[in-house]
Protein backbone atom coordinates (compact mmCIF):
# COMPACT_ATOMS: atom_id res chain seq x y z
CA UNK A 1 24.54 1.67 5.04
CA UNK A 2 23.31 4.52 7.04
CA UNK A 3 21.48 7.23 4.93
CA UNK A 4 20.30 9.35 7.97
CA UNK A 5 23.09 9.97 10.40
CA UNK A 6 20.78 12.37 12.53
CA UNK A 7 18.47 9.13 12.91
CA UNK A 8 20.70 6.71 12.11
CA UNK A 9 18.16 5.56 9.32
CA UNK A 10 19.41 2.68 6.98
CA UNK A 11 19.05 1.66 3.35
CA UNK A 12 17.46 -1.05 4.30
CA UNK A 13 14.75 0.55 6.49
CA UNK A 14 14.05 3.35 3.46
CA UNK A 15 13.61 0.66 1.39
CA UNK A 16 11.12 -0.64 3.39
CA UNK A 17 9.42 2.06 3.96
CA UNK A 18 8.80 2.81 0.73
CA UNK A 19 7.92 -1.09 -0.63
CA UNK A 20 5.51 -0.44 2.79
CA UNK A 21 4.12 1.83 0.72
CA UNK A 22 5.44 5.20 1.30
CA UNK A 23 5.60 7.21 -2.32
CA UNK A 24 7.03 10.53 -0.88
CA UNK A 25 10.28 11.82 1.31
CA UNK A 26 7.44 12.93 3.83
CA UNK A 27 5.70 9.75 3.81
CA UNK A 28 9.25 8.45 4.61
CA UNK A 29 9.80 10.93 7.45
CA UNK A 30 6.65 10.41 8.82
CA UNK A 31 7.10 6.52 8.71
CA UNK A 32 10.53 5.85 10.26
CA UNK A 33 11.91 9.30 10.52
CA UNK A 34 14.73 9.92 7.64
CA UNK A 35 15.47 13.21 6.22
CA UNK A 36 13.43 14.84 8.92
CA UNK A 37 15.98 16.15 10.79
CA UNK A 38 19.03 18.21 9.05
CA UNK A 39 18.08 17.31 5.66
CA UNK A 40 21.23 16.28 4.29
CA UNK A 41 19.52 12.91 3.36
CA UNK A 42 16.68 14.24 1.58
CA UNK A 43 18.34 13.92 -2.32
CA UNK A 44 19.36 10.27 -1.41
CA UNK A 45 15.90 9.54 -0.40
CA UNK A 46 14.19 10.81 -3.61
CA UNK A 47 16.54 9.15 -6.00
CA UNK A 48 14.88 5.58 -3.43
CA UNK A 49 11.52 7.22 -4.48
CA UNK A 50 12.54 7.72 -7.41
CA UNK A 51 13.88 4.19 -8.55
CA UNK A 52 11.16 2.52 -6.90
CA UNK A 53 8.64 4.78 -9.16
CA UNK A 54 10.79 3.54 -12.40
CA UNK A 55 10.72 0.07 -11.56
CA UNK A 56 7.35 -0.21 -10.57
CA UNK A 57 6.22 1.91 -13.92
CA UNK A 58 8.98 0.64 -16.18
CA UNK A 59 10.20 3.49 -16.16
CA UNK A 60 7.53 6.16 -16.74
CA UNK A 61 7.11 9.71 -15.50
CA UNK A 62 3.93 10.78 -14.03
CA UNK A 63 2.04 13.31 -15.97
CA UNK A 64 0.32 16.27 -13.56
């Protein structure tokens, strides 16, 4: 599915980006170029971020 119709960035390539490492939307933007554009995309991307934080912590929430 496309997530970035600006770029025409998919799923797929998000994903990844961020198992490539990326751990932020601008790492994302910066790597293939989602949510860097209208920014319509940008929620979708954090909730990637997001789940890919969970499963890689199990779950647990930084503390700053």
């Amino acid at each position: 599915m496309i997530l970035c119709l600006c770029h025409g960035v998919s799923d797929h390539t998000v994903t990844a980006t961020i198992s490539g490492g990326a751990h932020t939307v601008d790492q994302i933007q910066r790597a293939c170029g989602a949510g860097s554009d209208c920014g319509a995309c940008r929620d979708l991307l954090e909730a990637l971020v997001e789940r890919a934080r969970e499963r890689h912590y199990g779950g647990a929430t930084a503390v700053h």
